[in-house]
Protein backbone atom coordinates (compact mmCIF):
# COMPACT_ATOMS: atom_id res chain seq x y z
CA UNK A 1 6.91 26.45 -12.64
CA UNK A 2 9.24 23.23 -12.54
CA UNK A 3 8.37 20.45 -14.90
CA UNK A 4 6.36 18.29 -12.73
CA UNK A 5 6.96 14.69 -14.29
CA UNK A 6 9.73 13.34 -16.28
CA UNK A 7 8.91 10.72 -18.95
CA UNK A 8 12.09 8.24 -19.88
CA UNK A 9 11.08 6.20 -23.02
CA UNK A 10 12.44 2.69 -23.70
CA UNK A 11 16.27 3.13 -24.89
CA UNK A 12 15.79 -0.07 -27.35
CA UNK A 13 12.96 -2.60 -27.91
CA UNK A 14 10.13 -1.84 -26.08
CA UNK A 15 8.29 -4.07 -23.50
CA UNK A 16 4.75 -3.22 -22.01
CA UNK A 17 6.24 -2.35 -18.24
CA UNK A 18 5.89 1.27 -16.81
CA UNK A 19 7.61 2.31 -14.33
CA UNK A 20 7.13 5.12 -11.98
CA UNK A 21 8.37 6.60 -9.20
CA UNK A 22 5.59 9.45 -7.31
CA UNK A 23 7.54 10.43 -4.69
CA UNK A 24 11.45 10.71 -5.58
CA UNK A 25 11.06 14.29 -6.52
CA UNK A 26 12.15 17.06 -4.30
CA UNK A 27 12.43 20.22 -6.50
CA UNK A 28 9.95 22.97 -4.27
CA UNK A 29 7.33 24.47 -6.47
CA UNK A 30 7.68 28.67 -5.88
CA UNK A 31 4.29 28.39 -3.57
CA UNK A 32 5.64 25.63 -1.42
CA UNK A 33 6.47 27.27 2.09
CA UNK A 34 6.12 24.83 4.72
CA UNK A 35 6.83 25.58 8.77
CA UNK A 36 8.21 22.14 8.91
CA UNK A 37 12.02 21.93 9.08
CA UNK A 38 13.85 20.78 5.68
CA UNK A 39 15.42 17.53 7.84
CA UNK A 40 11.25 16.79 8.50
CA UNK A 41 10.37 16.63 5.24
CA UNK A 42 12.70 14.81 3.70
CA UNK A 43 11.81 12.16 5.63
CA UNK A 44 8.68 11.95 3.32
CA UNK A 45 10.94 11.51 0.58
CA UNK A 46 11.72 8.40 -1.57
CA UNK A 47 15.08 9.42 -1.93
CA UNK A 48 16.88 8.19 -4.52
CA UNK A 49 14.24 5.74 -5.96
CA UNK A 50 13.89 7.64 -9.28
CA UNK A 51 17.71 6.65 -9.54
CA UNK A 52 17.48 2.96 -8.55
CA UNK A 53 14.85 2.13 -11.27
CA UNK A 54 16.77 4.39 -13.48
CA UNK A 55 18.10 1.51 -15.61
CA UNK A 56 14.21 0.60 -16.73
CA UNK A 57 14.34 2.37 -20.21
CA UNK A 58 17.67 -0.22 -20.77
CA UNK A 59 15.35 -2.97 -20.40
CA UNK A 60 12.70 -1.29 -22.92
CA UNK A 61 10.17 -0.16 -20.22
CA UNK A 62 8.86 3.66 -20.02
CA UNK A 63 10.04 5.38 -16.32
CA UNK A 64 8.25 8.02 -15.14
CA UNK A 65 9.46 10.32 -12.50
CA UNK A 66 8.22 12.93 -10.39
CA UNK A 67 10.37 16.32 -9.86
CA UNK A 68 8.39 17.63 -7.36
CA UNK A 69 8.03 16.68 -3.37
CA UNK A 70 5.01 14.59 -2.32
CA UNK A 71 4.56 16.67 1.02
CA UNK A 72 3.64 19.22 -2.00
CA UNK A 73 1.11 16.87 -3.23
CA UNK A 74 0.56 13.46 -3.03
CA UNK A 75 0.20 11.92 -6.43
CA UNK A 76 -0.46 8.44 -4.91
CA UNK A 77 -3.68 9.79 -2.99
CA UNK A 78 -6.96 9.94 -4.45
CA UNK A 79 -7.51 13.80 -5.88
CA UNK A 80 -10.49 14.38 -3.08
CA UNK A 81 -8.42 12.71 -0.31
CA UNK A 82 -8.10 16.39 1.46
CA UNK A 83 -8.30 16.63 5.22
CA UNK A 84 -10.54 19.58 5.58
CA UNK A 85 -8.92 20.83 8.66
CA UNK A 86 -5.87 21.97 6.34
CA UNK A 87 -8.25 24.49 4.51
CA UNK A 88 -8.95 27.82 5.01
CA UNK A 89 -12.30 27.61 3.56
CA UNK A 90 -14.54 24.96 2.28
CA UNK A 91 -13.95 22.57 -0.75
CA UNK A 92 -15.77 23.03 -3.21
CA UNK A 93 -17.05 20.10 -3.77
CA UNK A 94 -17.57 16.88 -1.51
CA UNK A 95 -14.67 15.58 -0.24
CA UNK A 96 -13.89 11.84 0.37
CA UNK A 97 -10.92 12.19 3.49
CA UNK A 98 -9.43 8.11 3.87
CA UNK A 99 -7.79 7.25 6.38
CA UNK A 100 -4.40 8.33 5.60
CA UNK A 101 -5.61 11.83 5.70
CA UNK A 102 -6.80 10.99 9.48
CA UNK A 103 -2.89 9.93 9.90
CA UNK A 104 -1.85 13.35 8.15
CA UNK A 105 -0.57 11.69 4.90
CA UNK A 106 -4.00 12.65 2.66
CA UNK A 107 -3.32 14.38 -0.97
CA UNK A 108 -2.02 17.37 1.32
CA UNK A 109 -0.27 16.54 4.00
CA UNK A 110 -0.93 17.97 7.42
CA UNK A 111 2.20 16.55 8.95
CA UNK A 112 5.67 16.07 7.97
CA UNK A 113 6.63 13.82 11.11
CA UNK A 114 4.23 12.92 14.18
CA UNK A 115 3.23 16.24 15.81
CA UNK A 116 5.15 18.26 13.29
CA UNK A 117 2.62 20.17 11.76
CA UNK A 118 3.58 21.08 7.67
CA UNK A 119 2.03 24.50 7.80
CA UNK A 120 1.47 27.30 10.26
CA UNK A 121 -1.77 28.14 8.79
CA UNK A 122 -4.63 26.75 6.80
CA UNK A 123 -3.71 26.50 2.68
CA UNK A 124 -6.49 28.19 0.35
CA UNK A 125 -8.87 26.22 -1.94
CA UNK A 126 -7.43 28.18 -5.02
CA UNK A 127 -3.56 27.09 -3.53
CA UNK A 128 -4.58 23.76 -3.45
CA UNK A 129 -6.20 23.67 -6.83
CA UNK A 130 -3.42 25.06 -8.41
CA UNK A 131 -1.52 21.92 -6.96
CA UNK A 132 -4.08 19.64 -8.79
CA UNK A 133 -3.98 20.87 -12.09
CA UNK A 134 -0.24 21.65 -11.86
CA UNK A 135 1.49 19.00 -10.27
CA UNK A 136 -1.04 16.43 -9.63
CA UNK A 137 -2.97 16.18 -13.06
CA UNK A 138 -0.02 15.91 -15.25
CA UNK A 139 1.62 13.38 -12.98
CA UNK A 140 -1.17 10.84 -13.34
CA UNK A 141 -2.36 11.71 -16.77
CA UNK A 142 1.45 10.78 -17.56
CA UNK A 143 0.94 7.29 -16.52
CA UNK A 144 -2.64 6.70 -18.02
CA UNK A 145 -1.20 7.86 -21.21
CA UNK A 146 1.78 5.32 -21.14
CA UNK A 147 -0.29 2.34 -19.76
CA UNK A 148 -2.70 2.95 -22.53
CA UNK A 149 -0.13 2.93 -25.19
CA UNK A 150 1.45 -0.17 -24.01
CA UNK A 151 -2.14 -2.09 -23.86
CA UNK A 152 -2.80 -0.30 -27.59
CA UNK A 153 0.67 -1.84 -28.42
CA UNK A 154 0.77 -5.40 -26.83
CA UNK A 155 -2.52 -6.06 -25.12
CA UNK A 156 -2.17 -5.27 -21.93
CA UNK A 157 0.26 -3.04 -19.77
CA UNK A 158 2.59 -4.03 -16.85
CA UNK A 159 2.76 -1.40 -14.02
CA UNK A 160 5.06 -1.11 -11.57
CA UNK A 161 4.62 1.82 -8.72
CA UNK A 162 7.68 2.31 -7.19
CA UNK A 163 8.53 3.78 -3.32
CA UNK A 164 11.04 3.78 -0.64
CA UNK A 165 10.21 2.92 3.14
CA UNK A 166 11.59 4.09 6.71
CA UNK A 167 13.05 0.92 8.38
CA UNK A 168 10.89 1.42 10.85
CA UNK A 169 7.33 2.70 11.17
CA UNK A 170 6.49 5.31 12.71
CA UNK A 171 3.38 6.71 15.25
CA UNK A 172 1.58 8.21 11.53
CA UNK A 173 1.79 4.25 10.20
CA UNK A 174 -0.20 1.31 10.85
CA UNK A 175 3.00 -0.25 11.40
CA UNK A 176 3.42 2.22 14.43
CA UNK A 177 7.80 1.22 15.68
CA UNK A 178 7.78 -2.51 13.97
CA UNK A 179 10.87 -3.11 11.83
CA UNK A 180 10.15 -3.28 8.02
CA UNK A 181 11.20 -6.20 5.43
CA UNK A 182 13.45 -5.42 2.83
CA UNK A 183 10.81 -5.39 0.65
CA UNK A 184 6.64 -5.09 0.29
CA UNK A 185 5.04 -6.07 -2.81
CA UNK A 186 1.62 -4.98 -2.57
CA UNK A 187 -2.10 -5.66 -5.05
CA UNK A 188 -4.28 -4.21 -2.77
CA UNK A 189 -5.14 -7.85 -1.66
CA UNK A 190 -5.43 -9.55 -5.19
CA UNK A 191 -7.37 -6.45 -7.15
CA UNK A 192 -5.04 -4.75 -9.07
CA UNK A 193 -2.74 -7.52 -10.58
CA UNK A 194 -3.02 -10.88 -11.36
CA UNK A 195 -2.21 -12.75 -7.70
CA UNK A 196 0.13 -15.47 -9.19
CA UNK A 197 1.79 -12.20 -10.94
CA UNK A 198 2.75 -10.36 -7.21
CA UNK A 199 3.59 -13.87 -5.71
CA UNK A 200 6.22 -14.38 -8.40
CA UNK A 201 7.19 -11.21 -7.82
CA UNK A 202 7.75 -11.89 -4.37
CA UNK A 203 9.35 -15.35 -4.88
CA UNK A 204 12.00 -13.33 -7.60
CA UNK A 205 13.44 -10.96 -4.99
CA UNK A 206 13.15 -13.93 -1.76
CA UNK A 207 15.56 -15.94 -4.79
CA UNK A 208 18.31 -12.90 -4.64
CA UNK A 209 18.06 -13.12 -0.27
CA UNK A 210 15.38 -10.13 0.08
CA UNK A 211 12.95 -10.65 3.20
CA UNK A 212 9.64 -9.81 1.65
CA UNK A 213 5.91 -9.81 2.36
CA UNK A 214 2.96 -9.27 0.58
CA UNK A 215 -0.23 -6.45 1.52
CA UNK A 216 1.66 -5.78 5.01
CA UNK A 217 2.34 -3.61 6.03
CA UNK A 218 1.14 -1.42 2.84
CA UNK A 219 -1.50 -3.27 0.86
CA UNK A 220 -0.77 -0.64 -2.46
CA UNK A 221 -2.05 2.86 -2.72
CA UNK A 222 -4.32 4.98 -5.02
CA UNK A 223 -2.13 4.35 -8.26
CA UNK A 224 -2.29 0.56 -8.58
CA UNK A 225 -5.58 0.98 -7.22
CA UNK A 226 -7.04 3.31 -10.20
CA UNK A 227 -4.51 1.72 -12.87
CA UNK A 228 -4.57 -1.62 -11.94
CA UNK A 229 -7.73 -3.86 -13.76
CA UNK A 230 -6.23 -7.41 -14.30
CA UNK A 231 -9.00 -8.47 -16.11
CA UNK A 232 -8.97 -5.70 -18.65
CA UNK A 233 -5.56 -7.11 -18.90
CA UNK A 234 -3.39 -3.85 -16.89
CA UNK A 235 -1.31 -5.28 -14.20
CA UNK A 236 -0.53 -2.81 -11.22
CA UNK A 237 1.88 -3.44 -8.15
CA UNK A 238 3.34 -1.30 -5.87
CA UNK A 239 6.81 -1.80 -4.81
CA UNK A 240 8.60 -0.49 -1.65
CA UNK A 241 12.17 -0.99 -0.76
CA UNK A 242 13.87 -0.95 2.94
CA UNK A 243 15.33 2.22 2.54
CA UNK A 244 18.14 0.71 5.23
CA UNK A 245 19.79 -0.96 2.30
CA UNK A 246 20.23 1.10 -0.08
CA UNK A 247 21.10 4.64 1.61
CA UNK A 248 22.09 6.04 5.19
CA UNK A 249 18.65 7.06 6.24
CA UNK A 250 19.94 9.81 8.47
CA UNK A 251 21.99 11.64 6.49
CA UNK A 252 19.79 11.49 3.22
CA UNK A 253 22.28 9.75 1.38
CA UNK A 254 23.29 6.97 -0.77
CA UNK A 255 24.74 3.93 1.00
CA UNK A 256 27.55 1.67 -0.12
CA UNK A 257 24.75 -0.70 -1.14
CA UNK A 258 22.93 1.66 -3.51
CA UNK A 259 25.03 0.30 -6.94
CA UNK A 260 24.63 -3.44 -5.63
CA UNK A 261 20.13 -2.58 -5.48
CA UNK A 262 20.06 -0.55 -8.66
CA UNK A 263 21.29 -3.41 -10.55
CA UNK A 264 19.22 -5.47 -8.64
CA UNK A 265 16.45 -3.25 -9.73
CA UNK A 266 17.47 -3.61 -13.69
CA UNK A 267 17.60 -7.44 -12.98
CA UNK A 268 14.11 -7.48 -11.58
CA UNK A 269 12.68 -5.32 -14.88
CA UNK A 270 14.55 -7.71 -16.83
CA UNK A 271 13.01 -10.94 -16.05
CA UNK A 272 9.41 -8.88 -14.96
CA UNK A 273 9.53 -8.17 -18.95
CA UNK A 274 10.21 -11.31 -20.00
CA UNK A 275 7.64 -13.05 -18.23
CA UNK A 276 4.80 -10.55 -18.80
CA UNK A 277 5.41 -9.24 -22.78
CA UNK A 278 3.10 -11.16 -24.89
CA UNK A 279 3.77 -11.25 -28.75
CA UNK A 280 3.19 -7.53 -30.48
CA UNK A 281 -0.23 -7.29 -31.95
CA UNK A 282 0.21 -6.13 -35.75
């Protein structure tokens, strides 16, 4: 079994930000045989996005990555998020399918692209628990574990959940052929970080020339929304950059921008950190 999350500490002083990145992995568990074609699938990737934020721990936050694909699992779905359709047999237990599942993008996907079905037959409960407790469970105790340390430490944590995006939707998102911004900060409308937080977020990367909105077309996704609790004092907000400028979105591969974002990316963690680390408790 691969390693299913890696877990970059702070290089020098730590600062109460986590970072994470749930779907830059692409290293295929030994049970993971889709029908879909390879070139499908990666389009469900975040390529690269591990690597842009991979200047964090310089800049004293914690980075978490995952190593494995989120068309294996979905760690930014909720764990009972499971279209029922992709199972051989019944949960279970009740299951609580969102929406995203009706689109084919629950915890399991059921499609890699529109009408590109990920499997040629239905998955068994036991295969699918074994993705849970594997993949899934480690991943997000992880980042509970690291957001509780930094709250221990400094009275609240700072999480940032970080994710690529087509430049384009397409027919299995809301945003259905509409060109994207360059980037979407997203608090699930005000409830998992502070509101004056995400729109200085927002207002940082408009300074450096990004186009950015807030909640739209993504409005933040089952990680900010169980982490995120501003008034317990954690912080949550999801991230996603254009993947049109940073890589060539065809070919799965960096662009000629990708050094120019990545700093841009350590810039951003530095100044988030400085605004949002209170004075150490003793």
């Amino acid at each position: 079994m691969t390693t299913p999350v890696i877990v970059r500490a702070a290089a020098g002083r730590a600062v109460p930000v986590i970072v994470d990145s749930p779907h830059s992995g692409m290293q295929w568990p030994d049970d993971f045989a889709p029908s879909a074609p390879r070139e499908a699938i990666l389009t469900t990737w975040d390529a690269f996005v591990d690597e842009l934020w991979g200047d964090a721990p310089d800049e004293g936050a914690t980075l978490i990555a995952a190593t494995f694909p989120r068309a294996y699992v979905d760690v930014n779905r909720a764990e009972d998020d499971i279209d029922p359709e992709l199972l051989a047999t019944p949960w279970p237990a009740p299951l609580r399918p969102t929406a995203y599942s009706a689109r084919g993008m629950g915890l399991i996907r059921r499609n890699a692209l529109p009408n590109v079905p990920m499997y040629a037959a239905p998955l068994s409960v036991a295969a699918v628990e074994r993705r849970i407790s594997n993949y899934y469970l480690p991943y997000r105790s992880a980042v509970i574990e690291h957001c509780a340390r930094a709250q221990e430490r400094f009275g609240g944590a700072w999480h940032l959940n970080c994710h690529s995006m087509k430049s384009r939707g397409n027919a299995m998102n809301v945003d259905a052929g509409a060109a994207r911004p360059d980037l979407v900060v997203s608090d699930r409308h005000g409830s998992t970080a502070a509101p004056e937080l995400t729109a200085w977020v927002a207002e940082w990367f408009r300074a450096q020339g990004l186009q950015v909105r807030i909640n739209d077309p993504y409005q933040g996704g089952d990680l900010v929304r169980s982490f995120g609790a501003p008034a317990a004092g954690r912080h949550s907000i999801q991230l996603e950059i254009n993947r049109a400028l940073y890589m060539d979105e065809a070919a799965f591969a960096q662009g000629r921008r990708f050094g120019e974002v990545r700093a841009l990316c350590r810039a951003f963690v530095r100044a988030f950190a400085a605004r949002v680390t209170p004075r150490e408790t003793p």
